[in-house]
C-alpha atoms as a PDB file:
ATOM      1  CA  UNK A   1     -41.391   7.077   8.101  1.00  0.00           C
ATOM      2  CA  UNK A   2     -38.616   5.818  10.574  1.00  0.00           C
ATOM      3  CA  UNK A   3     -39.807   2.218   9.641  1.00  0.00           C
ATOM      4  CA  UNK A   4     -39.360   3.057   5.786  1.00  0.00           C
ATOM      5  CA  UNK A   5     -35.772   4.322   6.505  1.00  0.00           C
ATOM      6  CA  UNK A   6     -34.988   1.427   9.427  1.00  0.00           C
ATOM      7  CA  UNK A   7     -36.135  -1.174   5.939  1.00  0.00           C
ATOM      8  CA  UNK A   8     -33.851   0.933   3.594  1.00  0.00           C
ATOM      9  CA  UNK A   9     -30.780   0.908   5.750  1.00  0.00           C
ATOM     10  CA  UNK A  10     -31.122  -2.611   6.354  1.00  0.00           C
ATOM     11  CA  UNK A  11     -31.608  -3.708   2.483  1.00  0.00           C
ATOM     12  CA  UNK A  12     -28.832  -1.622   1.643  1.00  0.00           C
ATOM     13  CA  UNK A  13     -26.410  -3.329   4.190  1.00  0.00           C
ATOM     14  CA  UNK A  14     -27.663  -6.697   2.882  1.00  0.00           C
ATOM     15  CA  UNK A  15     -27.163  -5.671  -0.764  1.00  0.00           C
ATOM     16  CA  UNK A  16     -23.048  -4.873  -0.161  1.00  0.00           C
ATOM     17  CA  UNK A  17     -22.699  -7.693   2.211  1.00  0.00           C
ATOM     18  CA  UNK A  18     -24.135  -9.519  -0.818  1.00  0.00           C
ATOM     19  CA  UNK A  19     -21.937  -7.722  -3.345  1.00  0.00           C
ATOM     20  CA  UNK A  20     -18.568  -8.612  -1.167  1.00  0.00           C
ATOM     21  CA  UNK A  21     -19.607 -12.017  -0.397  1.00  0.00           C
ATOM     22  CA  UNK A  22     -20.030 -12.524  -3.871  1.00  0.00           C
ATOM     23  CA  UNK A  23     -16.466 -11.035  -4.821  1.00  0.00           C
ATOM     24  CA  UNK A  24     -15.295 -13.470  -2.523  1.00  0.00           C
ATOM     25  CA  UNK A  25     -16.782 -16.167  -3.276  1.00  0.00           C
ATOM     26  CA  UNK A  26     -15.816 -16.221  -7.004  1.00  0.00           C
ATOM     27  CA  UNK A  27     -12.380 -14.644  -6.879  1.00  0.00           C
ATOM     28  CA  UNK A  28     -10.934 -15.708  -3.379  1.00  0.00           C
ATOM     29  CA  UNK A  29     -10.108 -12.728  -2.116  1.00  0.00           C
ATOM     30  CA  UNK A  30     -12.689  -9.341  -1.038  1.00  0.00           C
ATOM     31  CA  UNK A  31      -9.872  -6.832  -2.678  1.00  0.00           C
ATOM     32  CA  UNK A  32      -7.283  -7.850  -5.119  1.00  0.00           C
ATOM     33  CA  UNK A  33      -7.773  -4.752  -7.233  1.00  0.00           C
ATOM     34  CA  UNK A  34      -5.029  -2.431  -4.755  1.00  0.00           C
ATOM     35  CA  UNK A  35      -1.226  -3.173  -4.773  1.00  0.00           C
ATOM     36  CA  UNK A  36      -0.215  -4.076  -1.231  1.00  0.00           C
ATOM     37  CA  UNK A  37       3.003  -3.916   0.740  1.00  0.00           C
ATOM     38  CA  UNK A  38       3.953  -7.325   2.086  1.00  0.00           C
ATOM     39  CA  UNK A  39       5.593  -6.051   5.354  1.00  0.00           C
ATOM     40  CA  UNK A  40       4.492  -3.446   7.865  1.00  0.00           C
ATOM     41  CA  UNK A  41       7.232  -3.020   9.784  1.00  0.00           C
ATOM     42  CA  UNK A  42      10.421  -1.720   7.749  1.00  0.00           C
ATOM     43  CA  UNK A  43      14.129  -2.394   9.521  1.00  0.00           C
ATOM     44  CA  UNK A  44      17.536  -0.663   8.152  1.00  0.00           C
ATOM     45  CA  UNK A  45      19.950  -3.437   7.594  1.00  0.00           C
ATOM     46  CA  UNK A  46      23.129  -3.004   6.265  1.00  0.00           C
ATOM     47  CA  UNK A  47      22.144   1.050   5.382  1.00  0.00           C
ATOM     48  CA  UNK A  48      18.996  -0.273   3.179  1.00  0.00           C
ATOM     49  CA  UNK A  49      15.649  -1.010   3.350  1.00  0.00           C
ATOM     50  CA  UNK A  50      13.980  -3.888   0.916  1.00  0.00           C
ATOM     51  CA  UNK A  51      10.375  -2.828   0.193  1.00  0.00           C
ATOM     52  CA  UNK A  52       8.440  -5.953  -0.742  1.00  0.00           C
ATOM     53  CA  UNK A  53       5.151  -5.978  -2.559  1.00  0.00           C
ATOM     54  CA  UNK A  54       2.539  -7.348  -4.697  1.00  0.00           C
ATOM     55  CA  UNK A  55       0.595  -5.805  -7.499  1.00  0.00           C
ATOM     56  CA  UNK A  56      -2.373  -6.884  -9.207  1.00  0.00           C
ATOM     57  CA  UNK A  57      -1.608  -6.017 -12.729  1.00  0.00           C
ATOM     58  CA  UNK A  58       0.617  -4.502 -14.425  1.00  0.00           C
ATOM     59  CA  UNK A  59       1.497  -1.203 -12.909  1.00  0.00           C
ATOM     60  CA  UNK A  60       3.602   1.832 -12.525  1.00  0.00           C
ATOM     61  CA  UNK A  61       5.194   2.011  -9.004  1.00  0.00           C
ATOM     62  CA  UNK A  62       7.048   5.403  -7.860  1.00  0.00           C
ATOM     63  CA  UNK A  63       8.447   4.637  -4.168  1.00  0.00           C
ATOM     64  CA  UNK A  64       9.490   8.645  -2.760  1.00  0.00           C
ATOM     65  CA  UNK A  65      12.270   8.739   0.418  1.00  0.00           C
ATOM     66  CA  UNK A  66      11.394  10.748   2.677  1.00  0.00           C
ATOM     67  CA  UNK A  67      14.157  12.747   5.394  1.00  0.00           C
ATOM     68  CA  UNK A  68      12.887  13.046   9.206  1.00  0.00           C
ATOM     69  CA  UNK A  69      11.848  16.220   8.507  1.00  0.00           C
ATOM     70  CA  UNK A  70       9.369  15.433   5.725  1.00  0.00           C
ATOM     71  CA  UNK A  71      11.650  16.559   3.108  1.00  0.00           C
ATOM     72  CA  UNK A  72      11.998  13.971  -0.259  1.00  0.00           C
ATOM     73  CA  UNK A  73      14.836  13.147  -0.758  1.00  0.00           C
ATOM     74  CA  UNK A  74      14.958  10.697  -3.508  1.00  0.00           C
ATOM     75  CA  UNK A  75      12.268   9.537  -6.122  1.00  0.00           C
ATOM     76  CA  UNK A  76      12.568   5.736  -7.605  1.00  0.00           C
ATOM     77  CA  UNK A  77       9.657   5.327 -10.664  1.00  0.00           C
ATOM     78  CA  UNK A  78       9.674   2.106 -11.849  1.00  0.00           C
ATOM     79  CA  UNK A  79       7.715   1.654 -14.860  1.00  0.00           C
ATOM     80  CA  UNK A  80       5.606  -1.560 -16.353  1.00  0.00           C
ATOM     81  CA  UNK A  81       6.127  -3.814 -13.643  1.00  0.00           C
ATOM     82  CA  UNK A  82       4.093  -6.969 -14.614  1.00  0.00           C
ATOM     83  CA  UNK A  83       1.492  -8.567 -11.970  1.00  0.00           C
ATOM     84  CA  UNK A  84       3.307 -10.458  -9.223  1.00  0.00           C
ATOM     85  CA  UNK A  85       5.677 -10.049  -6.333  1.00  0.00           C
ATOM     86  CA  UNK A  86       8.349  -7.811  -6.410  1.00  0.00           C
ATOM     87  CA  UNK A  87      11.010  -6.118  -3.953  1.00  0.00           C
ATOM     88  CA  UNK A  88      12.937  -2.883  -4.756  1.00  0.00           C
ATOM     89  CA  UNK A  89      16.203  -1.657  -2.277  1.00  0.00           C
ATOM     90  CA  UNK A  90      16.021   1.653  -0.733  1.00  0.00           C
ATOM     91  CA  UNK A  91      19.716   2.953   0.045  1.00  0.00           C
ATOM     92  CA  UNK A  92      19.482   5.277   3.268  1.00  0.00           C
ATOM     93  CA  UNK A  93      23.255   5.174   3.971  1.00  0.00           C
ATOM     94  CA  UNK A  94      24.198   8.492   5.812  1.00  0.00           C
ATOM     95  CA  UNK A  95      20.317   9.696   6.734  1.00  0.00           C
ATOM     96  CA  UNK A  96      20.761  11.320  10.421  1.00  0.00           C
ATOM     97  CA  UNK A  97      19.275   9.236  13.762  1.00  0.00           C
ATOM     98  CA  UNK A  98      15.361   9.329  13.685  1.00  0.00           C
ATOM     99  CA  UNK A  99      12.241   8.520  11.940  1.00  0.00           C
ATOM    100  CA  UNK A 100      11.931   8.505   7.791  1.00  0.00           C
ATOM    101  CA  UNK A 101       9.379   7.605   5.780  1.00  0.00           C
ATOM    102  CA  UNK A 102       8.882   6.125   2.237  1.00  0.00           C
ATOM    103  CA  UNK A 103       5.508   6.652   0.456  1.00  0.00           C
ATOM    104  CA  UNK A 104       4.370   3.298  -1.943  1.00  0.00           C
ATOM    105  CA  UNK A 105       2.588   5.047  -4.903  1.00  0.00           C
ATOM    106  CA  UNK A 106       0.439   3.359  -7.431  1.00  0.00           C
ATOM    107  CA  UNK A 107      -2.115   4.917 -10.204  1.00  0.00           C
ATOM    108  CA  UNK A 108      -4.922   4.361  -7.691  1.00  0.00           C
ATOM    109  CA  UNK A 109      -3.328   4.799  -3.999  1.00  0.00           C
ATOM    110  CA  UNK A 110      -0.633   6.072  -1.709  1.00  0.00           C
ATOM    111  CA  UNK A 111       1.118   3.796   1.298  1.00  0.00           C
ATOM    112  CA  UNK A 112       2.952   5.807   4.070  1.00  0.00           C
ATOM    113  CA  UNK A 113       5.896   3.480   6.041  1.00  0.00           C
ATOM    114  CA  UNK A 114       7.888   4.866   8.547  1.00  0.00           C
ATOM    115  CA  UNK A 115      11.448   3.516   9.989  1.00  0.00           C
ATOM    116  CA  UNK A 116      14.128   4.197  12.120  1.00  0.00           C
ATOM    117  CA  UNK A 117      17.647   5.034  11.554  1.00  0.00           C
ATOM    118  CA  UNK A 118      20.314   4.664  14.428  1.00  0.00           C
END
């Protein structure tokens, strides 16, 4: 019985290995099907932050501001952008000293960032 299972486990590691390999393999990348930011680490310059990023299809983007206390503060959807690179300006003139966030939203995940303000 624990030989039966030991078989199983290791077939079914082979068989996604396979399945990722061959992703790979035929579209040059192991995950192009998620939107991804371009930058982890966000800076304030100038009272903004850019938010850079690249999506795989067309896609609906809603990027939410977030105070250091959690609270949203402002909302940006952009609809329809096409496949591609794009950047989109978050003004955070006048936030108080600390840590803020901005979530990255698509149809199919959610990206937390955090920042300082000084």
């Amino acid at each position: 019985m624990v030989n039966t299972l030991k078989v199983a486990l290791v077939l079914l590691i082979v068989f996604v290995l396979w399945k990722r390999l061959k992703v790979f393999l035929f579209n040059g990348t192991i995950n192009n099907a998620y939107a991804k930011l371009t930058k982890d680490h966000y800076e304030v310059q100038d009272g903004k932050i850019h938010v850079e990023f690249w999506l795989p299809a067309e896609t609906n983007v809603v990027i939410e501001l977030k105070n250091n206390y959690n609270k949203q503060i402002t909302t940006s959807e952009i609809n329809a952008l096409p496949k591609g690179e794009h950047a989109h300006t978050l003004d955070v003139k006048g936030f108080p000293s600390g840590k803020h966030s901005f979530t990255f939203k698509t149809s199919n995940q959610n990206t937390e960032r955090f920042f300082d303000v000084v």
